[in-house]
C-alpha atoms as a PDB file:
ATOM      1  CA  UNK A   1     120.984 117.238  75.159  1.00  0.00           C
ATOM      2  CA  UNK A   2     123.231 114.330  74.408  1.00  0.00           C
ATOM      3  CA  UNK A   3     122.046 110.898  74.259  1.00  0.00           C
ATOM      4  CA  UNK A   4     123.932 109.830  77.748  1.00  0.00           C
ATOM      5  CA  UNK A   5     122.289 112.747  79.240  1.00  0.00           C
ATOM      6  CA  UNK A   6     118.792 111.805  78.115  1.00  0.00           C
ATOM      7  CA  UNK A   7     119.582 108.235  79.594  1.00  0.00           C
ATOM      8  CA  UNK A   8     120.735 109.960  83.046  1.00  0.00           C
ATOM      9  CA  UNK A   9     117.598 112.270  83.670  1.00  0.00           C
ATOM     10  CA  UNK A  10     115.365 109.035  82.288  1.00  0.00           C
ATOM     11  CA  UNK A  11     117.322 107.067  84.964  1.00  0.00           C
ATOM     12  CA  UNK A  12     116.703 109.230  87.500  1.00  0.00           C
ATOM     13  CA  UNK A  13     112.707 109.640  86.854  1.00  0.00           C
ATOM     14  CA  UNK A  14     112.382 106.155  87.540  1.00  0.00           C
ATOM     15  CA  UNK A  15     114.488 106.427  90.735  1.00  0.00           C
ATOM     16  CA  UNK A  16     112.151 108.810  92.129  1.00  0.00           C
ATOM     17  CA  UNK A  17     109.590 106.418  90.973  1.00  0.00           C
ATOM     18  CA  UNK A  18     110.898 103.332  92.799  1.00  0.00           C
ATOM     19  CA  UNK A  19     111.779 105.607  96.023  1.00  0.00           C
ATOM     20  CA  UNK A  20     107.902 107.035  96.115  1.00  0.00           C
ATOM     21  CA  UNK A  21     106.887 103.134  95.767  1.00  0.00           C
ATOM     22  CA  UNK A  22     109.280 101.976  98.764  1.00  0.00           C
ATOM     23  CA  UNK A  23     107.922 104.748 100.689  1.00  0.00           C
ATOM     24  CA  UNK A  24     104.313 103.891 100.304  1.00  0.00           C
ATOM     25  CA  UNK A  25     105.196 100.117 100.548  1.00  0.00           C
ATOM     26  CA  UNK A  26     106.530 100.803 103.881  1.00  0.00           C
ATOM     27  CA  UNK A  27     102.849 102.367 105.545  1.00  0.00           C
ATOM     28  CA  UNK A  28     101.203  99.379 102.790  1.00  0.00           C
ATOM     29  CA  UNK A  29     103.592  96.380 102.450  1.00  0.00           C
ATOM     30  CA  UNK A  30     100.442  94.501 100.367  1.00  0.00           C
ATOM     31  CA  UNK A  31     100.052  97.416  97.709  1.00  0.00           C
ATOM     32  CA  UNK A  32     101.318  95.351  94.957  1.00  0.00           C
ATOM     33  CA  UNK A  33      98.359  92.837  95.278  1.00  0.00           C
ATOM     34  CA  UNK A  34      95.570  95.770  95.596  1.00  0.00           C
ATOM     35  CA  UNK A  35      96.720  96.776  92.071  1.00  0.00           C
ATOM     36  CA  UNK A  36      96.768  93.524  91.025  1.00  0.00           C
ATOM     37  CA  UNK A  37      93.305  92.493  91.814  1.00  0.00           C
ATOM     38  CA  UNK A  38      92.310  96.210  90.670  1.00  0.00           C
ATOM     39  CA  UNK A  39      93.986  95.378  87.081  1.00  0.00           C
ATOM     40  CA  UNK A  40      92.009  92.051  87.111  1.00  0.00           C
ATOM     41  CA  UNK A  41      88.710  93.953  87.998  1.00  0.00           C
ATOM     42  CA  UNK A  42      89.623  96.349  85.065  1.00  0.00           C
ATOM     43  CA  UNK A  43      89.928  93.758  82.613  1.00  0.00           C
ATOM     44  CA  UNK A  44      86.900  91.356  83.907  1.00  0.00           C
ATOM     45  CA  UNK A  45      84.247  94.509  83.314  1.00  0.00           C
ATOM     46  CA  UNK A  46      86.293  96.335  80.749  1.00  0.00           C
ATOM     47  CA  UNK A  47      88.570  94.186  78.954  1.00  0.00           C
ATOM     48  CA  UNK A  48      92.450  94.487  78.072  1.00  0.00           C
ATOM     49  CA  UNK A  49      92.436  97.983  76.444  1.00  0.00           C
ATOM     50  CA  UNK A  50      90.437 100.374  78.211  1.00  0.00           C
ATOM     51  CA  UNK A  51      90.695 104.125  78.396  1.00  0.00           C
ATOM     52  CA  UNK A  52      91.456 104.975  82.140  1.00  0.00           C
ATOM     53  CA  UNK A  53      91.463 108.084  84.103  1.00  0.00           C
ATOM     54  CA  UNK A  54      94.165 107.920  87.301  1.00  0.00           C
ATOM     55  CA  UNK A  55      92.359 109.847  89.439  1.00  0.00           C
ATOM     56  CA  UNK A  56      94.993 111.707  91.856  1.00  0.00           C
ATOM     57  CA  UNK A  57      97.515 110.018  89.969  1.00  0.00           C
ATOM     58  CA  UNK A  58     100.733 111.076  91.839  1.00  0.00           C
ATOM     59  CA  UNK A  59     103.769 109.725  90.348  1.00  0.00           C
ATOM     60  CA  UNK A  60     101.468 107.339  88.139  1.00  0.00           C
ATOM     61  CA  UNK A  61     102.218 104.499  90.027  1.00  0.00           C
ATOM     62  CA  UNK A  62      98.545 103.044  88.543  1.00  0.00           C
ATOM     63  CA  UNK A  63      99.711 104.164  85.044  1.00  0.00           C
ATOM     64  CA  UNK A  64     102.353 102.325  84.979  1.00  0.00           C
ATOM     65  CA  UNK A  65     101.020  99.053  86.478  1.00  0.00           C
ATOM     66  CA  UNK A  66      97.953  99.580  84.009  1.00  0.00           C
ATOM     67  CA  UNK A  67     100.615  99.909  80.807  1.00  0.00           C
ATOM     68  CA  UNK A  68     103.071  96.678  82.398  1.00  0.00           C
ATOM     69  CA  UNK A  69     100.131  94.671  82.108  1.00  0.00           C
ATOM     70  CA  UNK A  70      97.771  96.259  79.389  1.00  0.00           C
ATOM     71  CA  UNK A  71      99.733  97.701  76.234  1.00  0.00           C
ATOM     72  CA  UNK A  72      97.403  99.105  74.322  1.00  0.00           C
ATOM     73  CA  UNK A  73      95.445 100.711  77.422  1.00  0.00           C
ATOM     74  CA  UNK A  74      95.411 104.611  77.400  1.00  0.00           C
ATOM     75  CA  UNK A  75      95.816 106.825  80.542  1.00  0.00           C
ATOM     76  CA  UNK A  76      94.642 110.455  81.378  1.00  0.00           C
ATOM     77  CA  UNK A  77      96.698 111.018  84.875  1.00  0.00           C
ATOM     78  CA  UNK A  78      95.360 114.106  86.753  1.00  0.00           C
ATOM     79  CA  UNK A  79      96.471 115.742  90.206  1.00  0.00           C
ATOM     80  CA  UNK A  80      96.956 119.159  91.705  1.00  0.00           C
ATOM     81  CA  UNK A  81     101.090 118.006  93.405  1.00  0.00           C
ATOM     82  CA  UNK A  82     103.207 119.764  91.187  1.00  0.00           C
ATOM     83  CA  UNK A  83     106.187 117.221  92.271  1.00  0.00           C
ATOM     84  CA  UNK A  84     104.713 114.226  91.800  1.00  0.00           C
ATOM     85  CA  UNK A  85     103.391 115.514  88.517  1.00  0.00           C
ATOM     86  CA  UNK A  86     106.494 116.596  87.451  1.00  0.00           C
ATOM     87  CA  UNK A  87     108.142 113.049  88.575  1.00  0.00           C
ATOM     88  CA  UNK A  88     104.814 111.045  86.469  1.00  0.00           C
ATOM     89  CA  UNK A  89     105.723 113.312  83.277  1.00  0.00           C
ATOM     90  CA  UNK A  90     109.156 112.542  83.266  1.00  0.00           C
ATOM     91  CA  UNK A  91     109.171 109.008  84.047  1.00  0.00           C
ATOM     92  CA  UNK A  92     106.322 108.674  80.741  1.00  0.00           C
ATOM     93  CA  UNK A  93     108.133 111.222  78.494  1.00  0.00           C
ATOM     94  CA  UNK A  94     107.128 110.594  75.475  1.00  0.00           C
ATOM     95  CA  UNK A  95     104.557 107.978  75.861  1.00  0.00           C
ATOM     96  CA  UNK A  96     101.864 108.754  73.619  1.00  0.00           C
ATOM     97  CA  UNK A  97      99.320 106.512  75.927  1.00  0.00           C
ATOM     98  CA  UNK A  98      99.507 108.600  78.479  1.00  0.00           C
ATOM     99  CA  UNK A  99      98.581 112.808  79.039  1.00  0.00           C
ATOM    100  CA  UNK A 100      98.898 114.540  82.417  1.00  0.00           C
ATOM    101  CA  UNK A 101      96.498 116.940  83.265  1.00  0.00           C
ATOM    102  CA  UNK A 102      96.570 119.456  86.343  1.00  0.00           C
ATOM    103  CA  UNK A 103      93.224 120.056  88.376  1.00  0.00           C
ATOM    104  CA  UNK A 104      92.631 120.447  91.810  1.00  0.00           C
ATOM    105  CA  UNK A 105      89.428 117.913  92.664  1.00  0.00           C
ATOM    106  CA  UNK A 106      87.434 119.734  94.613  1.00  0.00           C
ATOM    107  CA  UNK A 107      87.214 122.290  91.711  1.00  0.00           C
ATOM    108  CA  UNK A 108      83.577 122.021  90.390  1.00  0.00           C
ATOM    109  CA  UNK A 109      84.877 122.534  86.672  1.00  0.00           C
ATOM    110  CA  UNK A 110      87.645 120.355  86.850  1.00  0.00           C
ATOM    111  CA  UNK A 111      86.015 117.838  84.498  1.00  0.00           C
ATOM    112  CA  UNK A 112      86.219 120.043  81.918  1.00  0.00           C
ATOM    113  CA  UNK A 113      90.202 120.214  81.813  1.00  0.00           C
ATOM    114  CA  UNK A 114      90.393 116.679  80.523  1.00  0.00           C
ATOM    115  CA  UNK A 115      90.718 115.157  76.981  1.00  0.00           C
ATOM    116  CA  UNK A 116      87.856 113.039  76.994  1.00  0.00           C
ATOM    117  CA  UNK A 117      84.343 113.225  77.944  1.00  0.00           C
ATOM    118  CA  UNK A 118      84.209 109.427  79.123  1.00  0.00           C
ATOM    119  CA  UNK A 119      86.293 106.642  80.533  1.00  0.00           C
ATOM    120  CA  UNK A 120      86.104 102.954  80.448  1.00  0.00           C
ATOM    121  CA  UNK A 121      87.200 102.786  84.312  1.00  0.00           C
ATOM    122  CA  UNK A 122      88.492 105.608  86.512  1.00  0.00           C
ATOM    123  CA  UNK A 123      90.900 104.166  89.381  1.00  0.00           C
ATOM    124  CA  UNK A 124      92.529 105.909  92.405  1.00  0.00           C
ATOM    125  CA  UNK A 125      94.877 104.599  95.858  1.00  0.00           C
ATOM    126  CA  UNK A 126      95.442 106.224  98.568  1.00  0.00           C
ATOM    127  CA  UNK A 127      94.593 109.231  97.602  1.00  0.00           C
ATOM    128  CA  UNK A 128      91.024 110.429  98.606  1.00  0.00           C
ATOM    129  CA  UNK A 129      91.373 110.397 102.441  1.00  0.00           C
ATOM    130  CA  UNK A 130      92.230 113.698 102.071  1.00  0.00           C
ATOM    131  CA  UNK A 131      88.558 114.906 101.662  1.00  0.00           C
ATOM    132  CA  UNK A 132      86.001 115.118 103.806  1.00  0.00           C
ATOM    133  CA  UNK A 133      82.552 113.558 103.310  1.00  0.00           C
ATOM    134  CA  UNK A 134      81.032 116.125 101.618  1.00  0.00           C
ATOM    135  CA  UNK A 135      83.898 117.516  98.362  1.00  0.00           C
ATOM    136  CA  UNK A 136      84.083 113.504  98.321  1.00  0.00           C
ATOM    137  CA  UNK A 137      80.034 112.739  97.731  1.00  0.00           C
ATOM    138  CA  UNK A 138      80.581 115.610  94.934  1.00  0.00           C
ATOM    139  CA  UNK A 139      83.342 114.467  93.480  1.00  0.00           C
ATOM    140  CA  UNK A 140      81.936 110.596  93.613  1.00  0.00           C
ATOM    141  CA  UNK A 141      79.073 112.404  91.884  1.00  0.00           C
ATOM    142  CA  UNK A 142      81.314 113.694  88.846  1.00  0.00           C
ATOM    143  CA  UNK A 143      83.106 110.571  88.804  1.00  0.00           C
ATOM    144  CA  UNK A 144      79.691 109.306  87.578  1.00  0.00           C
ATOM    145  CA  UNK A 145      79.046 111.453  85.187  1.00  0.00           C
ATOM    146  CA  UNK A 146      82.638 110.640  83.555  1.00  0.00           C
ATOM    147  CA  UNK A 147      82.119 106.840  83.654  1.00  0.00           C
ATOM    148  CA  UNK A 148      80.444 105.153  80.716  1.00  0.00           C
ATOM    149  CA  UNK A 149      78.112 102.714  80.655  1.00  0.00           C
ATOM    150  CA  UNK A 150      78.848  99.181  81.783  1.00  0.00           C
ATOM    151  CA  UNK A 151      81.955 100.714  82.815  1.00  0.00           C
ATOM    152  CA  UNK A 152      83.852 100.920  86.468  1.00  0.00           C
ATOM    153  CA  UNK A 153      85.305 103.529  89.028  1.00  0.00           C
ATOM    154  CA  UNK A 154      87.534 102.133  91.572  1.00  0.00           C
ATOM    155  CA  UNK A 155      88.780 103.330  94.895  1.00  0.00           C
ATOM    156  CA  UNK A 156      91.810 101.961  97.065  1.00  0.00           C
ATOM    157  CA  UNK A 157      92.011 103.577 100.313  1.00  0.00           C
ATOM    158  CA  UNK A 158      91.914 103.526 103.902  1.00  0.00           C
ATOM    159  CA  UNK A 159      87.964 102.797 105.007  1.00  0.00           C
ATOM    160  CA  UNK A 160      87.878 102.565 108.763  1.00  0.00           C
ATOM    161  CA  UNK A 161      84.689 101.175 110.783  1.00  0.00           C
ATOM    162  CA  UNK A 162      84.353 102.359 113.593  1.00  0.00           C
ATOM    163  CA  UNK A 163      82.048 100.092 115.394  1.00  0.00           C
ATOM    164  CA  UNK A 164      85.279  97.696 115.712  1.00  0.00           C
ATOM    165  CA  UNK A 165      87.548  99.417 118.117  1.00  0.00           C
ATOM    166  CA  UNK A 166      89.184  96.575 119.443  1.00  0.00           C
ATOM    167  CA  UNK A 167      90.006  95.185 116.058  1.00  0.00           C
ATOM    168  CA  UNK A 168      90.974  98.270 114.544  1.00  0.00           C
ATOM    169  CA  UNK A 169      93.711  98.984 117.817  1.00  0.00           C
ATOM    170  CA  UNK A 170      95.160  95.680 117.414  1.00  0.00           C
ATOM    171  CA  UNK A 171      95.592  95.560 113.840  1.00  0.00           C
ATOM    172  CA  UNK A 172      96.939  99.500 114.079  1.00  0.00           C
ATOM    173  CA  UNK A 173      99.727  98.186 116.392  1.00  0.00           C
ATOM    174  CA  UNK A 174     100.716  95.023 114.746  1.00  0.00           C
ATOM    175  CA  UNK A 175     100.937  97.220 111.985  1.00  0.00           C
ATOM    176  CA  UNK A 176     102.941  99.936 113.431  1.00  0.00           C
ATOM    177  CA  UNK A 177     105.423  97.638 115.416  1.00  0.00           C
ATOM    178  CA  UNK A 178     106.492  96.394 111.645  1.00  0.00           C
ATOM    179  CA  UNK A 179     106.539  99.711 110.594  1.00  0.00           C
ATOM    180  CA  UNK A 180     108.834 100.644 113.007  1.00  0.00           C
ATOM    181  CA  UNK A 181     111.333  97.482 112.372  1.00  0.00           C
ATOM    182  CA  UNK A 182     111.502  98.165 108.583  1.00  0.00           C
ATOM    183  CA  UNK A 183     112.173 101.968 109.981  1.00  0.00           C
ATOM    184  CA  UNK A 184     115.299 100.710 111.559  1.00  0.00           C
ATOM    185  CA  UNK A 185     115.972  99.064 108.864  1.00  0.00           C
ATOM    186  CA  UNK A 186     116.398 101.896 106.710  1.00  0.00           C
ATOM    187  CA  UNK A 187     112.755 102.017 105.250  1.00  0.00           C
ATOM    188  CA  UNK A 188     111.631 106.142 104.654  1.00  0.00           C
ATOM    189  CA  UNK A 189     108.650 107.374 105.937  1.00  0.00           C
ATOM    190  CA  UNK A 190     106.792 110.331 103.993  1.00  0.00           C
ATOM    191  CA  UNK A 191     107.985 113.098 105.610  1.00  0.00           C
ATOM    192  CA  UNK A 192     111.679 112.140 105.120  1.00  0.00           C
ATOM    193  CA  UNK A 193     110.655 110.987 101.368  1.00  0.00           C
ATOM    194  CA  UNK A 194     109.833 114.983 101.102  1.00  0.00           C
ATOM    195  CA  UNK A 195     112.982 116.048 102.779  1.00  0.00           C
ATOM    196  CA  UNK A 196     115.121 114.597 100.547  1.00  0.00           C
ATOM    197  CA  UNK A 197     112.166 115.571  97.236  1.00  0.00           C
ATOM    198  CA  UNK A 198     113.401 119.616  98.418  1.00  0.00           C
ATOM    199  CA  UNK A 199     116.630 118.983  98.294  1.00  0.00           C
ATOM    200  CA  UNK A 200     116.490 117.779  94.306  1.00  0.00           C
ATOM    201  CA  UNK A 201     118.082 120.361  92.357  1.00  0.00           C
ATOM    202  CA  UNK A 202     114.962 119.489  89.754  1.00  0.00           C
ATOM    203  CA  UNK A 203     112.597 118.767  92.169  1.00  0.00           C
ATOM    204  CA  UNK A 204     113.058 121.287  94.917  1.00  0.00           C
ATOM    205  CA  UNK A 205     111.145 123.961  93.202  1.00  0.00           C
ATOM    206  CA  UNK A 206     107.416 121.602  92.748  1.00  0.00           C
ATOM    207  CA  UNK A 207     108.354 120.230  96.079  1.00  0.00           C
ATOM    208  CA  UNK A 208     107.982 123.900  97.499  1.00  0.00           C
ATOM    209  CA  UNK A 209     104.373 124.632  95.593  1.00  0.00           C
ATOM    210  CA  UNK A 210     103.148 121.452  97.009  1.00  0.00           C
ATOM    211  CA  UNK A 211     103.244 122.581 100.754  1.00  0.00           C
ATOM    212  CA  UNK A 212     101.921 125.557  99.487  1.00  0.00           C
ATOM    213  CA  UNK A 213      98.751 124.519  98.103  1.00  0.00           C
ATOM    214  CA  UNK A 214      98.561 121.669 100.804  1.00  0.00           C
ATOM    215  CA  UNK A 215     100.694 122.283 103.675  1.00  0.00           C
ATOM    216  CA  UNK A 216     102.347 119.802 105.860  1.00  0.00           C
ATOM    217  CA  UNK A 217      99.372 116.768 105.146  1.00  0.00           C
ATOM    218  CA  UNK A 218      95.762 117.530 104.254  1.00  0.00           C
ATOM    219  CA  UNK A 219      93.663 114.893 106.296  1.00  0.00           C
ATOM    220  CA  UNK A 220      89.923 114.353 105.631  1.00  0.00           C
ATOM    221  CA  UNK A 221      87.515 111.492 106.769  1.00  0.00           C
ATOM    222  CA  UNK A 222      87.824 107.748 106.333  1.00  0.00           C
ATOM    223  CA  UNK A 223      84.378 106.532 106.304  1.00  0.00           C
ATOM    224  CA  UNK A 224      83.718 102.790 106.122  1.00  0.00           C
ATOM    225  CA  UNK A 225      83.387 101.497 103.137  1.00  0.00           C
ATOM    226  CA  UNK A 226      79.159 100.922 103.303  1.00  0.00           C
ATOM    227  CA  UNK A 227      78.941 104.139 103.780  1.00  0.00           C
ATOM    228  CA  UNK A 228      81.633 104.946 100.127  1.00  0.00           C
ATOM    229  CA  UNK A 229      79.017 102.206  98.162  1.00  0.00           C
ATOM    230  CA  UNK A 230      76.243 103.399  99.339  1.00  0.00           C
ATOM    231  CA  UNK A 231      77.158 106.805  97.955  1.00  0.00           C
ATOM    232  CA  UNK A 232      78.271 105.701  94.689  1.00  0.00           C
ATOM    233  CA  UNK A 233      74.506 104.196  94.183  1.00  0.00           C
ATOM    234  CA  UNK A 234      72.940 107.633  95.359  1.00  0.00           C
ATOM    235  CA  UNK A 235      75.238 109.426  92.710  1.00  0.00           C
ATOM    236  CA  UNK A 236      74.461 107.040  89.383  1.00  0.00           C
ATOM    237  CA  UNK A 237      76.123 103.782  89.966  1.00  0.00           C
ATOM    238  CA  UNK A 238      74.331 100.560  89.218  1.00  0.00           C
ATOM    239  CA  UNK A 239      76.421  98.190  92.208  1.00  0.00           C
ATOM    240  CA  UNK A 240      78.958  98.740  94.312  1.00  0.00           C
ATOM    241  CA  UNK A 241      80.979  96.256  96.833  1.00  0.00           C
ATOM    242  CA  UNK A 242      84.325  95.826  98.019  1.00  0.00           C
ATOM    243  CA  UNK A 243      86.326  93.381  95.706  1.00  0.00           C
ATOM    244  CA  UNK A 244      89.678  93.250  98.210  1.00  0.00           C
ATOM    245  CA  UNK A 245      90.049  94.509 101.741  1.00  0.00           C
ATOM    246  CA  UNK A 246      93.269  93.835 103.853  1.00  0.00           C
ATOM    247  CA  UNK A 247      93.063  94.349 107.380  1.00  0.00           C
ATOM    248  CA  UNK A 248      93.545  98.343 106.796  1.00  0.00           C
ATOM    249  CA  UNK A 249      92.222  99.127 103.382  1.00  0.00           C
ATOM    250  CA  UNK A 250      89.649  98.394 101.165  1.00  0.00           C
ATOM    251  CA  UNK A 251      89.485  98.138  97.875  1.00  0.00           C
ATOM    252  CA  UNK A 252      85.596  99.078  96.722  1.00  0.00           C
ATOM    253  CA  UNK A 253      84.645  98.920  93.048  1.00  0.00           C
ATOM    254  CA  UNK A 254      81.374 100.870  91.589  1.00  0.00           C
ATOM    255  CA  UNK A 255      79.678  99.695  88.493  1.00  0.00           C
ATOM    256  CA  UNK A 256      77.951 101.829  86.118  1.00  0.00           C
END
């Protein structure tokens, strides 16, 4: 492979990269700022070079927020999506600070697939929704076990309470009319963001073993986030609070 070429397949990693952050800027149009105040979090409890575990790490959209602002930080990324695996490796080819690792979560013995025995902070977004409250109790209880002392797990996702109907239906639709003005716009929605993943010559092949091993979307439970602390403390963390909420996610951090 020639030099140009190397340049052209780089270049087109980190289109794939940009695309998949559009995409989930347009159902999250304050995602920037949740890994901002996540990063701060990470270096408040943990300092500037931490080893970090991306938990469900996608394209490594973390990863590479974590490396922008924290050079000498190191990054395990692990996920079960063969695309957005295969779009993470290639846009961090050759990036020592960084290993991909393929597990599926709710594998009991997944822990054992990784490099290290313990991190200074494991962090996830919107990832975790897809499992209901049980696989997510157990996995919150291996996250534990992987998280050193002194050290942080942090979890970005949608956390619904339901004893505020009336809020939650008028934030849904302010939220949704938007949505539906940047869709005009131009602005891609998942599904399309897939249609166009299948029809990559290089990525049509993972895109086609992801809806195998998921299907069309795997949806799980949104608990509120009490309900995600108070679970964390049951399975070995010291404290546990939400550090950032917008009006539809939370951002809840767990202290070993």
């Amino acid at each position: 492979m020639t030099d140009a070429d190397t340049t052209t397949a780089a270049a087109d990693w980190r289109a794939w990269q940009e695309s998949w952050d559009r995409q989930q800027e347009w159902y999250m149009p304050d995602r920037e700022e949740r890994f901002r105040v996540m990063l701060d979090m990470v270096e408040a409890l943990v300092g500037t070079a931490p080893r970090v575990l991306d938990l469900a790490c996608g394209t490594g959209s973390i990863t590479a927020r974590l490396f922008d602002r924290f050079p000498d930080a190191t990054s395990t990324g692990v996920d079960l999506d063969p695309a957005l695996l295969a779009i993470a490796e290639g846009t961090f080819e050759g990036d020592e600070r960084v290993s991909f690792v393929t597990a599926d979560l709710k594998d009991p013995e997944w822990t054992a697939r990784l490099p290290y025995d313990s991190y200074d902070a494991v962090l996830t977004a919107t990832a975790l929704h897809w499992l209901h409250r049980d696989p997510l109790a157990d996995l919150y209880g291996h996250i534990a076990g992987l998280v050193r002392d002194g050290g942080v797990f942090m979890n970005a996702d949608h956390m619904i309470d339901d004893t505020t109907p009336r809020i939650n239906a008028a934030e849904r639709a302010l939220r949704h009319a938007r949505m539906d003005r940047a869709k005009r716009d131009g602005a891609l929605d998942w599904a399309q963001w897939w249609q166009l993943a299948a029809k990559d010559p290089v990525l049509a092949g993972p895109t086609a073993r992801r809806f195998e091993i998921y299907g069309e979307h795997a949806d799980g439970d949104m608990p509120p986030a009490a309900w995600h602390a108070r679970v964390l403390r049951e399975k070995g963390f010291g404290e546990a609070r939400p550090v950032w909420c917008s009006p539809s996610d939370t951002l809840l951090l767990a202290l070993k």
